[in-house]
N, C-alpha and C. Protein backbone atom coordinates (compact mmCIF):
# COMPACT_ATOMS: atom_id res chain seq x y z
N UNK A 1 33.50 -14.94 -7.52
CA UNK A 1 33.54 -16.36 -7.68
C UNK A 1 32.97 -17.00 -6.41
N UNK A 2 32.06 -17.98 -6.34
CA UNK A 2 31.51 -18.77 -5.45
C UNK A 2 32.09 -19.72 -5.14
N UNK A 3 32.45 -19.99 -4.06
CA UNK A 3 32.94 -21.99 -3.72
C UNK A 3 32.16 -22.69 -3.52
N UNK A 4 32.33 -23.39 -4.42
CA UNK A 4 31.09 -24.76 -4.83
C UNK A 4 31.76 -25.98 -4.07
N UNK A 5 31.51 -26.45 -3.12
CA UNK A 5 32.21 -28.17 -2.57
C UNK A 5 31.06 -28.90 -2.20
N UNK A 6 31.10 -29.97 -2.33
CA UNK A 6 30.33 -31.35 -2.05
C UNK A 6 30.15 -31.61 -0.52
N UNK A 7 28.85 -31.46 0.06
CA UNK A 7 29.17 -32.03 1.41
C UNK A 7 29.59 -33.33 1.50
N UNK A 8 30.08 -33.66 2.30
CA UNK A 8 30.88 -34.87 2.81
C UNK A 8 29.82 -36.08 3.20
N UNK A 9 28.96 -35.83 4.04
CA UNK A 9 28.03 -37.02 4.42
C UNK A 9 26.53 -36.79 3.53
N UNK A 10 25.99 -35.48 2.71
CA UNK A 10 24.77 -35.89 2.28
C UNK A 10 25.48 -35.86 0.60
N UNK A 11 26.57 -35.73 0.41
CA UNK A 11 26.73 -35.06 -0.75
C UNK A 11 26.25 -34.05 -1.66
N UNK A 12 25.12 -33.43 -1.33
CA UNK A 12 24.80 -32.07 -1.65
C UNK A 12 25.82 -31.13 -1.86
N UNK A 13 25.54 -30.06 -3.07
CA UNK A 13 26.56 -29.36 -3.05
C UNK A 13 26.26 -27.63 -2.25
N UNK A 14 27.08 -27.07 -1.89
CA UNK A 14 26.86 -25.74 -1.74
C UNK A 14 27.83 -24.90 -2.08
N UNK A 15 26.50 -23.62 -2.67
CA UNK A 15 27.18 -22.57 -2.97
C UNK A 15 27.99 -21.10 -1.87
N UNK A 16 28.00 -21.83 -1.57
CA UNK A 16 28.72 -20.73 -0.48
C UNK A 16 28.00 -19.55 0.11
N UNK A 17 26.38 -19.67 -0.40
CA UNK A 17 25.18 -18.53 0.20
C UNK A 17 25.04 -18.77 1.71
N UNK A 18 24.68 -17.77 2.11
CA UNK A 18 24.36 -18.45 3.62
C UNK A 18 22.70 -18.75 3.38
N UNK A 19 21.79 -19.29 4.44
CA UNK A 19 21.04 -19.88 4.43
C UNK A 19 19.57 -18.86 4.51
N UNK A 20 18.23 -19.01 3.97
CA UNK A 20 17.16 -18.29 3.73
C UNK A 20 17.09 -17.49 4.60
N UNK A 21 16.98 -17.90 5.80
CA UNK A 21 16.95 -16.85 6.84
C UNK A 21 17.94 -15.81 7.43
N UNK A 22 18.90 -15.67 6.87
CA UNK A 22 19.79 -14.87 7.13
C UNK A 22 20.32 -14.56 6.04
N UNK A 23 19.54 -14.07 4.94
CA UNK A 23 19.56 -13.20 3.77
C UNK A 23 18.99 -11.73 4.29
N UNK A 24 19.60 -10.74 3.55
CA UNK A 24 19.24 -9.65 3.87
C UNK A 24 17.98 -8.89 3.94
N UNK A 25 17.10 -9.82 3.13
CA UNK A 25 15.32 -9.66 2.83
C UNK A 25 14.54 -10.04 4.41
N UNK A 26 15.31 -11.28 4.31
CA UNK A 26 14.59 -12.37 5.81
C UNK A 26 14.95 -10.78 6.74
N UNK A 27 16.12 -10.31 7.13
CA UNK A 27 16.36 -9.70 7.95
C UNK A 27 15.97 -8.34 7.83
N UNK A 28 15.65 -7.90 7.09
CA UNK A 28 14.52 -6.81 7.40
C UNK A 28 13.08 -7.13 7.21
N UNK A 29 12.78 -8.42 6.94
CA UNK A 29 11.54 -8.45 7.09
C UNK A 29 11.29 -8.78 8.52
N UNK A 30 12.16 -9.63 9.49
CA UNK A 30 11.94 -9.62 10.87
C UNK A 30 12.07 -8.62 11.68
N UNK A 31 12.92 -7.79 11.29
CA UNK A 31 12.49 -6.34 11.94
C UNK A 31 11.23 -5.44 11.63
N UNK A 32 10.85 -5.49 10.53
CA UNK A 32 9.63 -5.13 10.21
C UNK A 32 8.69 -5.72 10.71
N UNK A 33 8.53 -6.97 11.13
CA UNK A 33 7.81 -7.92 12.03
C UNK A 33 7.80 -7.68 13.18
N UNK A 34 8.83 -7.32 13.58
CA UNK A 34 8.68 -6.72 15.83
C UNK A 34 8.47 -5.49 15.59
N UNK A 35 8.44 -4.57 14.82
CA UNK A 35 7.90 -3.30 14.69
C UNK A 35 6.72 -3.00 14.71
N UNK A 36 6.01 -3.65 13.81
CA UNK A 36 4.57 -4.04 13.10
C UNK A 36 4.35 -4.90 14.31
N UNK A 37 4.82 -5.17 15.62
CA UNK A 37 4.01 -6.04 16.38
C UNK A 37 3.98 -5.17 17.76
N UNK A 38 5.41 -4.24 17.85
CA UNK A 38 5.26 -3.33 18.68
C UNK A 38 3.83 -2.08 18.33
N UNK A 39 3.73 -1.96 17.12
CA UNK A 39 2.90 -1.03 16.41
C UNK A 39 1.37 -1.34 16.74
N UNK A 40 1.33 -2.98 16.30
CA UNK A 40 -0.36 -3.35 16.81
C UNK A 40 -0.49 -3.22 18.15
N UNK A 41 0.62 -3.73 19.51
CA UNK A 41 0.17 -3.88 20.44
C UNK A 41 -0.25 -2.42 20.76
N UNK A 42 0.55 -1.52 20.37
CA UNK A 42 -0.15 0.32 20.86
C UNK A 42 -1.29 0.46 20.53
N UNK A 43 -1.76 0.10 18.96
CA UNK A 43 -2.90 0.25 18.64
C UNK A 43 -4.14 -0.60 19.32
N UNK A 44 -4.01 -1.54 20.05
CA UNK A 44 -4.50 -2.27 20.38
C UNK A 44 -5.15 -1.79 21.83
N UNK A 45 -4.14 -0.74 22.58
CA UNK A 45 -4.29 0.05 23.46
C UNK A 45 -4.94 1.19 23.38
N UNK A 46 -5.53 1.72 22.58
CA UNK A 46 -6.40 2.67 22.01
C UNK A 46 -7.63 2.33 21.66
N UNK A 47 -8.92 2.80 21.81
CA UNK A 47 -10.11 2.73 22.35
C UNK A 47 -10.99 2.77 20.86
N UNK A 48 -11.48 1.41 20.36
CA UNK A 48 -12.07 1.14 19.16
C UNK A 48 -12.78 1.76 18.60
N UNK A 49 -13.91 2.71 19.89
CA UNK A 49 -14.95 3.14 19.29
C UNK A 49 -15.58 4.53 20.90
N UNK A 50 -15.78 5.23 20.01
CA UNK A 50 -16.01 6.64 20.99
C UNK A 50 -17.21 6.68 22.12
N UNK A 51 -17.43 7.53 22.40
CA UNK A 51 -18.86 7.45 23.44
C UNK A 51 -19.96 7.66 22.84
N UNK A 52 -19.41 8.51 21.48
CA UNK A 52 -20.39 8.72 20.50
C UNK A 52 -21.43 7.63 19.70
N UNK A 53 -20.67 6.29 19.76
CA UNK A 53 -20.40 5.34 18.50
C UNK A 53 -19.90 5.44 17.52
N UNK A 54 -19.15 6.17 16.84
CA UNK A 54 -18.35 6.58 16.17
C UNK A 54 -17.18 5.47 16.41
N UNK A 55 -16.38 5.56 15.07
CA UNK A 55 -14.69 4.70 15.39
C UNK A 55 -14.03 5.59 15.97
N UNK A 56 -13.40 5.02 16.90
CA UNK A 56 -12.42 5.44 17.83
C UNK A 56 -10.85 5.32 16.88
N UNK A 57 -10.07 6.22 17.90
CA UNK A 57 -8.16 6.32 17.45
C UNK A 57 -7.53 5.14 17.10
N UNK A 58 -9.03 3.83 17.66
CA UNK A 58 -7.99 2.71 17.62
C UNK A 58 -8.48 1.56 16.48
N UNK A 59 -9.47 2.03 15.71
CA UNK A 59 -10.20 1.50 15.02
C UNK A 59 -8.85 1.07 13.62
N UNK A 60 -8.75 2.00 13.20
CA UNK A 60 -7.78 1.83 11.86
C UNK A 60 -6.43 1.71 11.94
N UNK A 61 -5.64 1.59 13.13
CA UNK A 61 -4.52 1.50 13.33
C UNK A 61 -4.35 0.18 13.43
N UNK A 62 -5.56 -0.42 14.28
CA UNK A 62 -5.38 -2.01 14.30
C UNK A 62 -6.23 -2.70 13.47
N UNK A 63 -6.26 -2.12 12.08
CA UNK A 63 -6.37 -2.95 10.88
C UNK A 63 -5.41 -3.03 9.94
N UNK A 64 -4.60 -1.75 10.54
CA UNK A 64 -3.40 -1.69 9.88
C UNK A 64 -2.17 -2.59 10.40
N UNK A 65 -2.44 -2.61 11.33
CA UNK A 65 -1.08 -3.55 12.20
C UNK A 65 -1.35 -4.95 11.92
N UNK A 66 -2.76 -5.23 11.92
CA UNK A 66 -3.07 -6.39 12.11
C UNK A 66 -2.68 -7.46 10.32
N UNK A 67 -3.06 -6.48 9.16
CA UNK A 67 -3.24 -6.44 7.82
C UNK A 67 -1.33 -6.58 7.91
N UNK A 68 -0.88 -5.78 8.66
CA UNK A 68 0.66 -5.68 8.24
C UNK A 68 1.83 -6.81 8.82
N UNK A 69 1.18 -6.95 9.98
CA UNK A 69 1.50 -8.22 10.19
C UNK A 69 1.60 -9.64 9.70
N UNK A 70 -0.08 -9.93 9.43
CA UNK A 70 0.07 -11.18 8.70
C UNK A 70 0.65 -11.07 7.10
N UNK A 71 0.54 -9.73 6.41
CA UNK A 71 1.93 -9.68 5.22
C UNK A 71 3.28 -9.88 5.11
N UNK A 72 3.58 -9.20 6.68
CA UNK A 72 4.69 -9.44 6.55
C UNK A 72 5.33 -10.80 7.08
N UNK A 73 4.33 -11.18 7.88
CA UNK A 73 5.15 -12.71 7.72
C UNK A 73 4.68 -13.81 7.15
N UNK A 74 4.01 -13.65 5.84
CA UNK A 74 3.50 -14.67 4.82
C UNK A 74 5.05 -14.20 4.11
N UNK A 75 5.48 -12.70 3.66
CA UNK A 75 6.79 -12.27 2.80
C UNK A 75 7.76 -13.35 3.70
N UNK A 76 7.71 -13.15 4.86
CA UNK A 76 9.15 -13.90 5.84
C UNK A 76 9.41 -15.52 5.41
N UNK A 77 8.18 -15.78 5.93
CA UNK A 77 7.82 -17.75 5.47
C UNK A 77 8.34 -17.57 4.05
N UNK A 78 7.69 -17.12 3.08
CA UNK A 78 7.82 -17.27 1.55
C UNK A 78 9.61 -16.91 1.64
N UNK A 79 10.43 -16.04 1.83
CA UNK A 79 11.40 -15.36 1.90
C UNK A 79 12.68 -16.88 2.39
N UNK A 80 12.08 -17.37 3.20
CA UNK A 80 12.71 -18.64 4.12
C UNK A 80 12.64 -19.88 2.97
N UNK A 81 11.78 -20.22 3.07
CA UNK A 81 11.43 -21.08 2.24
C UNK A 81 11.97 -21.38 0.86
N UNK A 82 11.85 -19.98 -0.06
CA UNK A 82 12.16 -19.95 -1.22
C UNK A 82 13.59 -18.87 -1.76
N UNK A 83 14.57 -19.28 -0.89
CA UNK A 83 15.88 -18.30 -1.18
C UNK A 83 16.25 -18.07 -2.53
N UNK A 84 15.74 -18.72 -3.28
CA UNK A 84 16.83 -19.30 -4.65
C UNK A 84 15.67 -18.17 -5.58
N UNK A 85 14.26 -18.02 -5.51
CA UNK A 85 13.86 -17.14 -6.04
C UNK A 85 14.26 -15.25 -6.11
N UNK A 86 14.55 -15.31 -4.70
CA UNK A 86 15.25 -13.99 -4.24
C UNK A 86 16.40 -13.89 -5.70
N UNK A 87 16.88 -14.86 -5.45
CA UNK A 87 18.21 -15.08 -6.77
C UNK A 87 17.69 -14.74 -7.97
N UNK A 88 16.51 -15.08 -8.44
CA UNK A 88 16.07 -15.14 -9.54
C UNK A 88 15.50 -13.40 -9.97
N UNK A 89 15.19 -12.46 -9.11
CA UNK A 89 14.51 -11.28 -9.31
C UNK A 89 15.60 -10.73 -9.37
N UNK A 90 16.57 -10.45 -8.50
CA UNK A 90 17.70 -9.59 -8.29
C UNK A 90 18.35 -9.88 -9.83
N UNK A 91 18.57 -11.41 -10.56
CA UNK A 91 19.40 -11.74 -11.86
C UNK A 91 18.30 -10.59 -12.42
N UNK A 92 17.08 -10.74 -12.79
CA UNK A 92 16.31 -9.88 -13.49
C UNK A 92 16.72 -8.58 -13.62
N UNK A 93 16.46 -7.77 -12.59
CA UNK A 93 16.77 -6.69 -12.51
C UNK A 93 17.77 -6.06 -12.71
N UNK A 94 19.26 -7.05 -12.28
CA UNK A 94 20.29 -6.53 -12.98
C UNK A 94 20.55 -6.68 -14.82
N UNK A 95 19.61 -7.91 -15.36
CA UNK A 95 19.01 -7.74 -17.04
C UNK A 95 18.38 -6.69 -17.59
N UNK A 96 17.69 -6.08 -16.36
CA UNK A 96 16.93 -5.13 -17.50
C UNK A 96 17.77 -3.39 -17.10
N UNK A 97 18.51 -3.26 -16.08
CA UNK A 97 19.25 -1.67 -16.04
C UNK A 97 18.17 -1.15 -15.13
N UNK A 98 18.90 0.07 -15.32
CA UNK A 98 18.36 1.44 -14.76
C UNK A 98 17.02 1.50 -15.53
N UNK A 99 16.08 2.51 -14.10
CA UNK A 99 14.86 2.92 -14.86
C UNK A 99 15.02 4.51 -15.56
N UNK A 100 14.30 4.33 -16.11
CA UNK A 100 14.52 6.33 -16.58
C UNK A 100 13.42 6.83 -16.02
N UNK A 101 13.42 7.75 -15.20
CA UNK A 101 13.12 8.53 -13.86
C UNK A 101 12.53 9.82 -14.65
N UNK A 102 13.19 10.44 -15.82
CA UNK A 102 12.54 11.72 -15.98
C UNK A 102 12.20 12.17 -16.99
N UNK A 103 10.91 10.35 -17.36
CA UNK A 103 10.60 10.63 -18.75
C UNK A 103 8.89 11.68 -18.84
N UNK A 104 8.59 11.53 -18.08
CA UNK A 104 6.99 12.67 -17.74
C UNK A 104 7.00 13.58 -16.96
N UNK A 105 8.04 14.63 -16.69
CA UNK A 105 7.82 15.67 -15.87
C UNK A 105 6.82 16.75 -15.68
N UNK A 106 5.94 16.78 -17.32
CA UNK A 106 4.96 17.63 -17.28
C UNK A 106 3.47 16.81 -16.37
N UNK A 107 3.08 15.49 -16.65
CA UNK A 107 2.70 14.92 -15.96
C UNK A 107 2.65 14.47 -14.73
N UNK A 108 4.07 14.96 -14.31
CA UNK A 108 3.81 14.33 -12.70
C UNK A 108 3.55 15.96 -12.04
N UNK A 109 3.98 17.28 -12.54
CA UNK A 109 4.21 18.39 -12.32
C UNK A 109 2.16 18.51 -12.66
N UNK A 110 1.47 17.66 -13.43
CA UNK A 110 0.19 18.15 -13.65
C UNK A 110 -0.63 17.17 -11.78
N UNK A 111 -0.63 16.31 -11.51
CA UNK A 111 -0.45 15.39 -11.06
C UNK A 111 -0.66 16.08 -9.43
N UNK A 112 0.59 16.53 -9.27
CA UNK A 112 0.98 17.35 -8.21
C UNK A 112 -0.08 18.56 -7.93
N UNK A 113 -0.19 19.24 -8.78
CA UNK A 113 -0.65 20.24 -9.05
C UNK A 113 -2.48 20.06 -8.63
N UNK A 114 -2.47 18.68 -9.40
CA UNK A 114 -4.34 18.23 -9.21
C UNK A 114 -4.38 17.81 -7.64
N UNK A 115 -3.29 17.23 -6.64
CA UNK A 115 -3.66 16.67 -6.00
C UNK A 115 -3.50 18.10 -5.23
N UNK A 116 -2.59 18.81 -5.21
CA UNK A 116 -2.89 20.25 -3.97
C UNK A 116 -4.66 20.82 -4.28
N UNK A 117 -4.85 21.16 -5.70
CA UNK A 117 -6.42 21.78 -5.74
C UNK A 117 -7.01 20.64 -5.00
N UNK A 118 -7.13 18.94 -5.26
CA UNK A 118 -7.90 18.33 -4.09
C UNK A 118 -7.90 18.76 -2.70
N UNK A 119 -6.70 18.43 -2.66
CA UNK A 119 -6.19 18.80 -0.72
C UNK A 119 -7.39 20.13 -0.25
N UNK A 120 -6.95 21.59 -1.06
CA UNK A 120 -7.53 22.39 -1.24
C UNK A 120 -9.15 22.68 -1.07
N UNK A 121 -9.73 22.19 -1.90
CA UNK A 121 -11.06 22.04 -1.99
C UNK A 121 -12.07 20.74 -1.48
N UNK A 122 -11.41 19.81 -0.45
CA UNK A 122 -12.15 18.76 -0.30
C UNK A 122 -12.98 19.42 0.87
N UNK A 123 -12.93 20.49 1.58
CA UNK A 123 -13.55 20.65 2.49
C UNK A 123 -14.47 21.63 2.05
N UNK A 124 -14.48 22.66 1.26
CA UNK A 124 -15.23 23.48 0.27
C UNK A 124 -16.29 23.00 -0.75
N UNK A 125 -15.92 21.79 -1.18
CA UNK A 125 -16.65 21.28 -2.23
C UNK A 125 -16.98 19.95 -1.61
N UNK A 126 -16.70 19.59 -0.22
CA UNK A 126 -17.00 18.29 0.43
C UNK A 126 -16.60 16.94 -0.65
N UNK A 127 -16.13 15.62 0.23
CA UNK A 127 -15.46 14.30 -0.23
C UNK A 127 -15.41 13.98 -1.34
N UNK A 128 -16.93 13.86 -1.71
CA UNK A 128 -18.08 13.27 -2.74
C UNK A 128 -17.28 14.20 -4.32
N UNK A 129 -18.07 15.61 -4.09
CA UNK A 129 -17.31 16.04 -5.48
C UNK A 129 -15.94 16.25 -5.48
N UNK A 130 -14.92 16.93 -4.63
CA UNK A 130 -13.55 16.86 -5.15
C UNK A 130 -13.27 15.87 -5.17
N UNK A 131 -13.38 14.17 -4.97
CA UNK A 131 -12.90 13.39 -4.84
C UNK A 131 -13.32 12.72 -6.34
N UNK A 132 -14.53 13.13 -6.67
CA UNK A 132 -15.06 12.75 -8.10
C UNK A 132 -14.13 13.60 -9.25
N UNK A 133 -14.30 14.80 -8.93
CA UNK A 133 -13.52 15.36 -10.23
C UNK A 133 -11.65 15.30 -10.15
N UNK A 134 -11.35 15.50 -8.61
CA UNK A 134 -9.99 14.43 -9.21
C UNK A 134 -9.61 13.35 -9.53
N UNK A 135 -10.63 12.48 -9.54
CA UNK A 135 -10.57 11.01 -10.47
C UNK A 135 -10.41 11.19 -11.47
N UNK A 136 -11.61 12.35 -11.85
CA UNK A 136 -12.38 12.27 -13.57
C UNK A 136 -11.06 12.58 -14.36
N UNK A 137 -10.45 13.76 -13.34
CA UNK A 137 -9.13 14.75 -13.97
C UNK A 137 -8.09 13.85 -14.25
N UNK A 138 -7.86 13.04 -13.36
CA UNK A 138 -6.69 12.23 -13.38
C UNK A 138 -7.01 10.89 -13.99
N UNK A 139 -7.58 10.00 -14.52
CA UNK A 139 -8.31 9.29 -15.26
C UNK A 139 -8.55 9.47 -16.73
N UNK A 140 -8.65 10.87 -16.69
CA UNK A 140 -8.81 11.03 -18.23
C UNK A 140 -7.56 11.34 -18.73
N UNK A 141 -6.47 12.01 -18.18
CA UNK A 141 -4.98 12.25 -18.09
C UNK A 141 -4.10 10.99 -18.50
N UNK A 142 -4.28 10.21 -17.72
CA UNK A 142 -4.10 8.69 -17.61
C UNK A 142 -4.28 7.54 -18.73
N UNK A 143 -5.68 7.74 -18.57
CA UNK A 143 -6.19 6.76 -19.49
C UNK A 143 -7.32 7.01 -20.28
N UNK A 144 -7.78 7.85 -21.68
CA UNK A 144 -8.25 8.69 -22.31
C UNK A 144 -8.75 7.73 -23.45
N UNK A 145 -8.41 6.73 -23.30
CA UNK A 145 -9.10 5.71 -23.90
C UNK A 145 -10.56 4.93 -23.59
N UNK A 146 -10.65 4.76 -22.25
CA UNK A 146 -11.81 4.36 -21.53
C UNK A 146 -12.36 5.66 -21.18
N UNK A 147 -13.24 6.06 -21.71
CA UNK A 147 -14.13 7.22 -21.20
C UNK A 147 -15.35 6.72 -20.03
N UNK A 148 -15.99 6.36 -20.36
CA UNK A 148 -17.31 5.59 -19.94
C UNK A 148 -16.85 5.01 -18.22
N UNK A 149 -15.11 4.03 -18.36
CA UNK A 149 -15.35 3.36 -17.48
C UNK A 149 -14.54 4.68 -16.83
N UNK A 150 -13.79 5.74 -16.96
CA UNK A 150 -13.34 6.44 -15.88
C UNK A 150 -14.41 7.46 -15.42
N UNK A 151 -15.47 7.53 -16.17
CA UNK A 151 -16.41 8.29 -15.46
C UNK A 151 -17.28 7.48 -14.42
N UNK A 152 -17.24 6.56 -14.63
CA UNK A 152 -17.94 5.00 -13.66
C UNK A 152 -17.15 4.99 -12.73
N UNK A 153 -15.93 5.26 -12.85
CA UNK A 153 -15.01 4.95 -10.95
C UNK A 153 -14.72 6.22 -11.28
N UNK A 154 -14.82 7.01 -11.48
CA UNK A 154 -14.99 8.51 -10.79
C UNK A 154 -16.35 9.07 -9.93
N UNK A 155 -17.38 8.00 -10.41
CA UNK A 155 -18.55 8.63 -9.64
C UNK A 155 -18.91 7.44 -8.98
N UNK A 156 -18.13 6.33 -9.15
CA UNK A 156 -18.64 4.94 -8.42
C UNK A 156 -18.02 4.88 -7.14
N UNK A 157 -16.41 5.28 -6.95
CA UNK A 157 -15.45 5.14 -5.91
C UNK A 157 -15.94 6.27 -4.78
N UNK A 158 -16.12 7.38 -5.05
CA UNK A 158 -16.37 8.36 -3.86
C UNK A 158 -17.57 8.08 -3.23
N UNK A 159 -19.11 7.83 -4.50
CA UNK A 159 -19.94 7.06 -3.52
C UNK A 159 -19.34 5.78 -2.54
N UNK A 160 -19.14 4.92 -3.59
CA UNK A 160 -18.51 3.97 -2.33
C UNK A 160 -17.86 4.24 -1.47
N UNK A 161 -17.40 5.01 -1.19
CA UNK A 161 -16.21 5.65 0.39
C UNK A 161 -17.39 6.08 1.00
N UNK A 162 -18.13 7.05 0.25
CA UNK A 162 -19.22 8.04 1.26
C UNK A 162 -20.05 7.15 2.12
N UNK A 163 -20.57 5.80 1.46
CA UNK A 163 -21.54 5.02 1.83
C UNK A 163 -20.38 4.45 2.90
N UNK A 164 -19.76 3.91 3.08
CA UNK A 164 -18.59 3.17 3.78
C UNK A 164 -18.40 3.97 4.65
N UNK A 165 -17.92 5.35 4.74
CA UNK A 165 -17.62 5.87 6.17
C UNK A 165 -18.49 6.66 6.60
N UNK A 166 -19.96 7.31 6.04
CA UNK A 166 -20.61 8.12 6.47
C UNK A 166 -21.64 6.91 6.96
N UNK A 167 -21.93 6.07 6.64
CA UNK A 167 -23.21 5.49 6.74
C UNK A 167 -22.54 4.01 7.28
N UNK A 168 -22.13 3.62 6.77
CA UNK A 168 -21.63 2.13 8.25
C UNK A 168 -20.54 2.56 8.78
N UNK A 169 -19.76 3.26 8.91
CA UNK A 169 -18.66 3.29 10.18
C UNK A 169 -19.20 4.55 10.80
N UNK A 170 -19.99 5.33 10.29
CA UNK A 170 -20.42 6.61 10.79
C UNK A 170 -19.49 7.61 11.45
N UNK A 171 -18.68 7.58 10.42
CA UNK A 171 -17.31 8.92 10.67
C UNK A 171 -17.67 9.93 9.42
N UNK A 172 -17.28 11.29 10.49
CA UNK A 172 -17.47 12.33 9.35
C UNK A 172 -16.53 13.04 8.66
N UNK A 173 -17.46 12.61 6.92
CA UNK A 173 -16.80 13.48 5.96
C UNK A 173 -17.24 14.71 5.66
N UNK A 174 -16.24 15.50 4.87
CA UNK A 174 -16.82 17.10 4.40
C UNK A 174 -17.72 17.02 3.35
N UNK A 175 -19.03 17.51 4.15
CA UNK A 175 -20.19 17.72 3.08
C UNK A 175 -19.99 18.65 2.01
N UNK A 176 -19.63 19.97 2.29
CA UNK A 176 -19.55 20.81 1.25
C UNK A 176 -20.72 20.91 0.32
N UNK A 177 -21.11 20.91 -0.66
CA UNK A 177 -22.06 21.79 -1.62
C UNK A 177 -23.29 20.76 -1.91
N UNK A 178 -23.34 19.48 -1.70
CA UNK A 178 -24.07 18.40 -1.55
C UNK A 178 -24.63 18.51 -0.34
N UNK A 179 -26.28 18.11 -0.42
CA UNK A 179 -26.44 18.04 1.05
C UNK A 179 -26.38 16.63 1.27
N UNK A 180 -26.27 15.88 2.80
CA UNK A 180 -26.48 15.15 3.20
C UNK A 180 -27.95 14.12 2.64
N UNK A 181 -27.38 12.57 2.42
CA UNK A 181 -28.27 12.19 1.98
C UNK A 181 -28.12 10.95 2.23
């Protein structure tokens, strides 16, 4: 039961919540915020780009800090701002129950299985093809309805990475059975 009373001088009522920012969301999202700020400043201390020209240790850490930062405190503001929605997801969730957890075991057991042969063979068969045929594999598994378009981001996505880190960031991937091109 909540105590509902009338303030005295605005007459507003309250529910006895405490206030946006000191909800349990706000408060781990501000710790996640000095973390993510302790996190960029390290990365920030690490050297962008090599002697080589190549990206340096510090290249992707501080896109990550930087990306994680301003998320997490657009979630904080939004979180502050809008308490009463917090209210509204949590009612949801307690409407709809429990999830059922162990309705595809052969699937996630196939899944598993595709991503070790990737792990496996990305350096044997280089980026480009294992990265293509575990799309194709897992795509058609998935979604066996779109043929056409999972063969299109199975052979569209790994080019696009290849072109992206071999050719403008100029970091190296495993060639494997493709030559360089």
């Amino acid at each position: 039961m909540t105590a509902v009373h009338a303030n005295a001088t605005t007459g507003a009522r309250s529910t006895g919540r405490a206030p946006g920012w000191v909800r349990p969301k706000t408060v781990f999202l501000t710790a996640l915020l000095v973390v993510l700020a302790v996190y960029t400043e390290m990365a920030f201390a690490l050297e962008w780009r090599t002697a080589a020209g190549r990206i340096g240790p510090g290249f992707f850490p501080r896109i990550v800090g930087i990306t994680g930062l301003a998320l997490t405190l657009w979630s904080l503001v939004a979180a502050v701002r809008a308490p009463a929605a917090e209210d509204e997801v949590v009612a949801l969730e307690d409407e709809v129950g429990d999830a059922d957890l162990g309705k595809h075991p052969r699937l996630l057991a196939l899944m598993v299985l595709a991503s070790l042969v990737f792990l496996v063979t990305l350096v044997s068969l280089g980026a480009i093809v294992s990265s293509a045929v575990f799309l194709l594999a897992m795509l058609f598994l998935l979604n066996r309805q779109h043929l056409l378009l999972n063969i299109a981001v199975a052979l569209g996505l790994p080019l696009a990475l290849y072109l992206l880190f071999q050719t403008l960031l100029n970091a190296g991937l495993p060639e494997g059975v493709l030559p360089r091109f």
